[in-house]
PDB file of N, CA and C in Angstrom:
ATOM      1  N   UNK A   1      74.878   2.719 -54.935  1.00  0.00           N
ATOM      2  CA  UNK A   1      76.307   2.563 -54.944  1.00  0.00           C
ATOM      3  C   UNK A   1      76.805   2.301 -53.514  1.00  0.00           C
ATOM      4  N   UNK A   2      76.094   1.107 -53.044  1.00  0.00           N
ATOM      5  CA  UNK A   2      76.711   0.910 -51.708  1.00  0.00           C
ATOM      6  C   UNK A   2      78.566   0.530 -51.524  1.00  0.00           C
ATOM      7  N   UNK A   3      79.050   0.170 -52.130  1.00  0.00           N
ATOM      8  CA  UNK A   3      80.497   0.167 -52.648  1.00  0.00           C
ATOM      9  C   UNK A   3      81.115   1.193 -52.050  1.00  0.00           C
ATOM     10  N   UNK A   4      80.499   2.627 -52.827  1.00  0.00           N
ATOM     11  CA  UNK A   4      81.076   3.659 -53.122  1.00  0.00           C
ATOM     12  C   UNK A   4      80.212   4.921 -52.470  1.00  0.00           C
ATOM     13  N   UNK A   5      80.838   4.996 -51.153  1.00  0.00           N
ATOM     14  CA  UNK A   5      79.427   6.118 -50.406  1.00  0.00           C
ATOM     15  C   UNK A   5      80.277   7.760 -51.091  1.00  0.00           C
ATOM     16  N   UNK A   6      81.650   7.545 -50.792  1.00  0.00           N
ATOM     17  CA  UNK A   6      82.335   8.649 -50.990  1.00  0.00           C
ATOM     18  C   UNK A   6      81.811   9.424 -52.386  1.00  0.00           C
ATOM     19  N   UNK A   7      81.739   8.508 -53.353  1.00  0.00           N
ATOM     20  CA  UNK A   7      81.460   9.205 -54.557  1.00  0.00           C
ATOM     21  C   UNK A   7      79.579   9.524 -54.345  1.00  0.00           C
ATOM     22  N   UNK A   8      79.110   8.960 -53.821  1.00  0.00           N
ATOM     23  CA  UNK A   8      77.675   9.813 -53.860  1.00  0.00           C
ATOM     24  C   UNK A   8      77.632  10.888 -53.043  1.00  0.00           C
ATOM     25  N   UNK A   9      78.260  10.793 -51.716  1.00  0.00           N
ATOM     26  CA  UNK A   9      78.790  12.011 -50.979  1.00  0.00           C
ATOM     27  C   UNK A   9      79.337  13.194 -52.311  1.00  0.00           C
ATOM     28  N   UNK A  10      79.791  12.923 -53.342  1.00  0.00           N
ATOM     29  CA  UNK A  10      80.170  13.915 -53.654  1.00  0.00           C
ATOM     30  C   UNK A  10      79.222  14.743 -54.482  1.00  0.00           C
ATOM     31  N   UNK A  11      78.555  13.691 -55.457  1.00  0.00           N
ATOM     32  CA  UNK A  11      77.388  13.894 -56.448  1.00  0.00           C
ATOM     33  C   UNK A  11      76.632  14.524 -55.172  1.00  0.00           C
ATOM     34  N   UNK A  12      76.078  14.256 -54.877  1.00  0.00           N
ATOM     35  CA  UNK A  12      75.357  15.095 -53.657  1.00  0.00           C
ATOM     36  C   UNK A  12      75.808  16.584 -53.494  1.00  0.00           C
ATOM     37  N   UNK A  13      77.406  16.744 -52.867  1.00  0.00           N
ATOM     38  CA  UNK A  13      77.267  17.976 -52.988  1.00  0.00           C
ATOM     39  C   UNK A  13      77.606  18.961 -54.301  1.00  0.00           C
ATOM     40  N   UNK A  14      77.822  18.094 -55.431  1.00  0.00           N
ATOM     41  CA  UNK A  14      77.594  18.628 -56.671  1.00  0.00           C
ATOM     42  C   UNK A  14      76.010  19.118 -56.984  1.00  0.00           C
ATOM     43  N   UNK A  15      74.980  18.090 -56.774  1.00  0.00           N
ATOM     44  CA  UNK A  15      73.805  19.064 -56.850  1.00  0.00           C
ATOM     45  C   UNK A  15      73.585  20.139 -56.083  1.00  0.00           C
ATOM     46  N   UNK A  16      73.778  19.917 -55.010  1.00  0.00           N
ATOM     47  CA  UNK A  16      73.611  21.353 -54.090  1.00  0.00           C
ATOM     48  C   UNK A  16      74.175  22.294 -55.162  1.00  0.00           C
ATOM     49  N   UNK A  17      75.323  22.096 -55.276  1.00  0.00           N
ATOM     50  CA  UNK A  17      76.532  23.687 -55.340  1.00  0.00           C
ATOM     51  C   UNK A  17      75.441  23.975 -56.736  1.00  0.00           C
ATOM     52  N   UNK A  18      74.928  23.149 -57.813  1.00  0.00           N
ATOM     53  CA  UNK A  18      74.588  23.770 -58.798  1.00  0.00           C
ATOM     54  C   UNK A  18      73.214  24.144 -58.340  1.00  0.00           C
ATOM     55  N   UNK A  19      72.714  23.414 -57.637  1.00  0.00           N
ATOM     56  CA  UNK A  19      70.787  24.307 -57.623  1.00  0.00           C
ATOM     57  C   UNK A  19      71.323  25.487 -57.154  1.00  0.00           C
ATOM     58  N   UNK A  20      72.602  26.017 -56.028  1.00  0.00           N
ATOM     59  CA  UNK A  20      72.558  27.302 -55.486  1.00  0.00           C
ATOM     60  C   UNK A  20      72.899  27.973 -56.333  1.00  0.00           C
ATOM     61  N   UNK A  21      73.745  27.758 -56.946  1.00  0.00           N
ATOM     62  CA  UNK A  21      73.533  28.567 -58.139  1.00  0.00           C
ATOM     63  C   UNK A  21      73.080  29.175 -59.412  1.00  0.00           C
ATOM     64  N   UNK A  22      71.964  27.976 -59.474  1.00  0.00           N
ATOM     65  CA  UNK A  22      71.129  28.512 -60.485  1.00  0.00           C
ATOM     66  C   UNK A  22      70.415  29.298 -59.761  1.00  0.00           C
ATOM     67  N   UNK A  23      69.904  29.431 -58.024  1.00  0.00           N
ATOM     68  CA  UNK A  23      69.075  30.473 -57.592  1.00  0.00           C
ATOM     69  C   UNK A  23      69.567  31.949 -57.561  1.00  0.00           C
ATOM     70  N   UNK A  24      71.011  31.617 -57.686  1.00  0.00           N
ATOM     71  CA  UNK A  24      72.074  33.201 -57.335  1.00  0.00           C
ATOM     72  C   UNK A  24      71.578  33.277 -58.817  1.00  0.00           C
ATOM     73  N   UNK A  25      72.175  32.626 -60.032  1.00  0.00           N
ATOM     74  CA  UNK A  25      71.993  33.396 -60.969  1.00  0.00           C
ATOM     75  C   UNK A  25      70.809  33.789 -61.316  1.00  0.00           C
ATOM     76  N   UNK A  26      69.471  32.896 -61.362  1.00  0.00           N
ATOM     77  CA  UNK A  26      67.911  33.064 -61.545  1.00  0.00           C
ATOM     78  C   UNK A  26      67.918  34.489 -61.064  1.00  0.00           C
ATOM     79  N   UNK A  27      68.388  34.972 -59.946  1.00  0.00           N
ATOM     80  CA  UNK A  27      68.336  36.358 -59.234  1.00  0.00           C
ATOM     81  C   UNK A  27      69.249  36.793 -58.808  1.00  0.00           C
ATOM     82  N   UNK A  28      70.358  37.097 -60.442  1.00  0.00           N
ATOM     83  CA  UNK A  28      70.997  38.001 -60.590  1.00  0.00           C
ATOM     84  C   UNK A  28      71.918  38.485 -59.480  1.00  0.00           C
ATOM     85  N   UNK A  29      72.894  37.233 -58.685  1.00  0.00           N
ATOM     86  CA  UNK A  29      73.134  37.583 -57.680  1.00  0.00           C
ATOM     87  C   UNK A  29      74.692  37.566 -57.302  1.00  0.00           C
ATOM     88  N   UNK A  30      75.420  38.286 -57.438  1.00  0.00           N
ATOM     89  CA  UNK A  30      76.960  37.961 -57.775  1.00  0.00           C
ATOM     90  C   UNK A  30      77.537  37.125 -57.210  1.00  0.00           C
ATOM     91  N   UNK A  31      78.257  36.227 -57.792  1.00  0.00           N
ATOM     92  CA  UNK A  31      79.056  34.542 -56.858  1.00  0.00           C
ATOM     93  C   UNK A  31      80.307  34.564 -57.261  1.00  0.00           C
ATOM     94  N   UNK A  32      81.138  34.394 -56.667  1.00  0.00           N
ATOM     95  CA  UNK A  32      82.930  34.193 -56.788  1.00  0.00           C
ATOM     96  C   UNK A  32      82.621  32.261 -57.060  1.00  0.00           C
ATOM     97  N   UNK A  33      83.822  32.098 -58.175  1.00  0.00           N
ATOM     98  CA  UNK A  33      84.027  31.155 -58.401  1.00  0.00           C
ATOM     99  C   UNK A  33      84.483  30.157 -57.790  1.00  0.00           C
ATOM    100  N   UNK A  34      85.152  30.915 -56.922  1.00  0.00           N
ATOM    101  CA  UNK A  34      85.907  30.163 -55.672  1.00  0.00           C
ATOM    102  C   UNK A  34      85.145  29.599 -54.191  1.00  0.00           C
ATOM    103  N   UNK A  35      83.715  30.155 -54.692  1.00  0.00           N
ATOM    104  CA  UNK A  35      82.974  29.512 -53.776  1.00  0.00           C
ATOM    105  C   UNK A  35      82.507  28.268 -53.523  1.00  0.00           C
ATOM    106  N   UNK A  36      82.394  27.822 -52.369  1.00  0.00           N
ATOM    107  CA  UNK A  36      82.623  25.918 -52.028  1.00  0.00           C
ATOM    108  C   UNK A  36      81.036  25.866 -51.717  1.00  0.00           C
ATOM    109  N   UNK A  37      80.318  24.393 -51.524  1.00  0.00           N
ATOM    110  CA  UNK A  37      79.288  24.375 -51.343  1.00  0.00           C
ATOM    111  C   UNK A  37      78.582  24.811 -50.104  1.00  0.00           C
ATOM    112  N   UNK A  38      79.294  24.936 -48.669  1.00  0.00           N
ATOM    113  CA  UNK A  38      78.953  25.632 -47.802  1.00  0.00           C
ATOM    114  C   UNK A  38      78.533  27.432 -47.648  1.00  0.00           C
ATOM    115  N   UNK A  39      79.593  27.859 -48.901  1.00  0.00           N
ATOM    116  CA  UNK A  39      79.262  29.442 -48.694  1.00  0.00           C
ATOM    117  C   UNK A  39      77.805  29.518 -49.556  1.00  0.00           C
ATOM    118  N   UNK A  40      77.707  28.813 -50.678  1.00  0.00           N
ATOM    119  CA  UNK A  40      76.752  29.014 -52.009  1.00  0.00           C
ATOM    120  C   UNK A  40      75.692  28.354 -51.010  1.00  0.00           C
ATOM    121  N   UNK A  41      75.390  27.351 -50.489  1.00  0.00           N
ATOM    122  CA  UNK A  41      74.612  27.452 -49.503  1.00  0.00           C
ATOM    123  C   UNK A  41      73.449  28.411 -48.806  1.00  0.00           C
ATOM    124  N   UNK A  42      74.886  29.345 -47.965  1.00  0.00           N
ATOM    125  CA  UNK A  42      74.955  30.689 -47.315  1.00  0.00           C
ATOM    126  C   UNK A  42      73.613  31.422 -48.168  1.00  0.00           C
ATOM    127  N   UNK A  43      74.543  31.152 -49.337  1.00  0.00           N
ATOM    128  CA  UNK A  43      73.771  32.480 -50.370  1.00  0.00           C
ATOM    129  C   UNK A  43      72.765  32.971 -50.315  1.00  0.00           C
ATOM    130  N   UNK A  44      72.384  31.721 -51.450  1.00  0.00           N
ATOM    131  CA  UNK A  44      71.555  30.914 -51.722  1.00  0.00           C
ATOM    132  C   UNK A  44      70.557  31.425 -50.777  1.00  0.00           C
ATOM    133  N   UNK A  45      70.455  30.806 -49.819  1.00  0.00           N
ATOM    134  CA  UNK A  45      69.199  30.678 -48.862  1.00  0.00           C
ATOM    135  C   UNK A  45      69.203  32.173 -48.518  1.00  0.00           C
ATOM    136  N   UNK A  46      70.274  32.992 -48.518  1.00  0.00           N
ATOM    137  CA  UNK A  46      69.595  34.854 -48.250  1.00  0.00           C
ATOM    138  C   UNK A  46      69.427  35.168 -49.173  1.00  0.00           C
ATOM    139  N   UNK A  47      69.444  34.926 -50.161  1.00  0.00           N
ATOM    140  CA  UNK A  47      68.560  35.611 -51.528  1.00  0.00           C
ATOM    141  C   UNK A  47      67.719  34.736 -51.289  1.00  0.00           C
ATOM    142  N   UNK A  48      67.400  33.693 -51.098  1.00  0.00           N
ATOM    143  CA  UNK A  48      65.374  33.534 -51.181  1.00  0.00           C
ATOM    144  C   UNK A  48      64.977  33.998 -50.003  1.00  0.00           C
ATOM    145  N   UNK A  49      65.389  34.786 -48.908  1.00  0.00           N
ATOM    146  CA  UNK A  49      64.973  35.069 -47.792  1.00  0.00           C
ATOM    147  C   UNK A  49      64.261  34.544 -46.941  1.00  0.00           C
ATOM    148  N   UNK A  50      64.964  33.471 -46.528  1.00  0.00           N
ATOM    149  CA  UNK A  50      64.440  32.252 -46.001  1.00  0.00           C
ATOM    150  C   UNK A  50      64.579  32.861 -43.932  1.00  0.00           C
ATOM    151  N   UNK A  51      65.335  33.681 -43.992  1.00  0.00           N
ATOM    152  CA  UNK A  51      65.173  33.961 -42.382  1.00  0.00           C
ATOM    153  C   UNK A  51      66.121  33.672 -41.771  1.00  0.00           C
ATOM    154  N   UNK A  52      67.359  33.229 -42.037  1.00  0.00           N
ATOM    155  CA  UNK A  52      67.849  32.042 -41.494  1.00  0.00           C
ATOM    156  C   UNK A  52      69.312  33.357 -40.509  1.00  0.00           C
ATOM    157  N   UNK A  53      68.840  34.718 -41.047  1.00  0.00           N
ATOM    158  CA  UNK A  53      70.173  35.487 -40.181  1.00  0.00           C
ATOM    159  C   UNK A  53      69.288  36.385 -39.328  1.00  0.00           C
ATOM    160  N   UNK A  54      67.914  35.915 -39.167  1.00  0.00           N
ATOM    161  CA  UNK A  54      67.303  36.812 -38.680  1.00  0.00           C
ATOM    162  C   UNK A  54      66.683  38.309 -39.102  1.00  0.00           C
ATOM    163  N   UNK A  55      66.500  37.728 -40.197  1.00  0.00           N
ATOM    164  CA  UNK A  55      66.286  39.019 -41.312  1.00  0.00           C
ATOM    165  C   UNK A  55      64.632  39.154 -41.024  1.00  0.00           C
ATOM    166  N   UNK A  56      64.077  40.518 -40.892  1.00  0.00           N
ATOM    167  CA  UNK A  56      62.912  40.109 -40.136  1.00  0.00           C
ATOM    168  C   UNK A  56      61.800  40.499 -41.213  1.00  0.00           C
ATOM    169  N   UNK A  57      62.255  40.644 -43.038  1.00  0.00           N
ATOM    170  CA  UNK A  57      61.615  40.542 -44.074  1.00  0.00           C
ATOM    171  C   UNK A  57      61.723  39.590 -44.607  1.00  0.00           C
ATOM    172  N   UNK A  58      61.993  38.415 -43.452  1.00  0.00           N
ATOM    173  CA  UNK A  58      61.617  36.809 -44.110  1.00  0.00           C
ATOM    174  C   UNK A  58      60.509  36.660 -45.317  1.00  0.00           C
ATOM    175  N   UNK A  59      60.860  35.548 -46.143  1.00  0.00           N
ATOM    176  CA  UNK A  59      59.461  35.346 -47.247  1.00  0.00           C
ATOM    177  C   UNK A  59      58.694  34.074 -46.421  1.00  0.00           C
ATOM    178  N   UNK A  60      57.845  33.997 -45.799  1.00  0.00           N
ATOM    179  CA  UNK A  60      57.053  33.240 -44.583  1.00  0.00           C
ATOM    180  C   UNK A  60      56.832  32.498 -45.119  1.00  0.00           C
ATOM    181  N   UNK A  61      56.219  31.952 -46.370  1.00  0.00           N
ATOM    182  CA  UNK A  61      56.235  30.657 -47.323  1.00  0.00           C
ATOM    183  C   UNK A  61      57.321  30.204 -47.634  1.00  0.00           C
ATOM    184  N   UNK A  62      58.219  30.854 -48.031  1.00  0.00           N
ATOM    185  CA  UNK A  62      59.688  30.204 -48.005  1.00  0.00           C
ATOM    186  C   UNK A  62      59.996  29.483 -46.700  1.00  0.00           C
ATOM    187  N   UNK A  63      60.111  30.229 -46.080  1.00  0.00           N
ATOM    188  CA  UNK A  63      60.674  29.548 -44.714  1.00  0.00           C
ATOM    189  C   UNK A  63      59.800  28.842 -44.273  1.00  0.00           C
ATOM    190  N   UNK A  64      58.620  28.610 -44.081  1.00  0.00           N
ATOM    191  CA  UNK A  64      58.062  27.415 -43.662  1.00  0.00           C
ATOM    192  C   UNK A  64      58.375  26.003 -44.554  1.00  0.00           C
ATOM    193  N   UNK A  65      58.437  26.751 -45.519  1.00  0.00           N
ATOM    194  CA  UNK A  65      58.336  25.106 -46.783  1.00  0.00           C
ATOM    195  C   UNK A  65      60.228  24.752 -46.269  1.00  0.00           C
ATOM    196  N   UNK A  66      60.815  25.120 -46.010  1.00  0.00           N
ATOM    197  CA  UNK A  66      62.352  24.656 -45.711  1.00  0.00           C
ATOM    198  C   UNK A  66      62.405  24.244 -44.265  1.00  0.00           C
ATOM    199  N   UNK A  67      61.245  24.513 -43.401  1.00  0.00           N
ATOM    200  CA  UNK A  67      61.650  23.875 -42.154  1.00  0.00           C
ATOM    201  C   UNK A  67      61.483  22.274 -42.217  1.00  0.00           C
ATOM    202  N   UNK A  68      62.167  21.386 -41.383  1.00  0.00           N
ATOM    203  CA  UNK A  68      62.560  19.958 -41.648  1.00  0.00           C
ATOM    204  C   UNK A  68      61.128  19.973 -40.818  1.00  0.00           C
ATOM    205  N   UNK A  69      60.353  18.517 -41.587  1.00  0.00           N
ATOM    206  CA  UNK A  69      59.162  18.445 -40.627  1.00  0.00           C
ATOM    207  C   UNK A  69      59.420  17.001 -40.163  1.00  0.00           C
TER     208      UNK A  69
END
């Protein structure tokens, strides 16, 4: 859709917002509705314990497989 970047910009962050939330819900994880794709994001990535606040019970396979190579 070279036409139309805006609308894939959006589909884009429509998948995000829903994979994060299927991981909040997969693990039972309470989400306000009012949350935008930046906070679910947030979440998201501290419930898989990816490391990312300095949490030092990182899941070490997680976080390696998410670093950009």
């Amino acid at each position: 859709m070279p036409d139309r970047p805006s609308m894939v910009v959006s589909f884009c962050w429509t998948i995000i917002e829903t994979i994060c939330k299927i991981i909040l819900a997969d693990r039972n994880t309470p989400m306000d509705t009012n949350w935008k794709a930046l906070k679910l994001i947030s979440e998201a990535m501290e419930c898989l314990s990816l490391g990312t606040n300095g949490d030092a019970g990182a899941n070490a396979k997680l976080q390696s497989a998410a670093k950009p190579r």
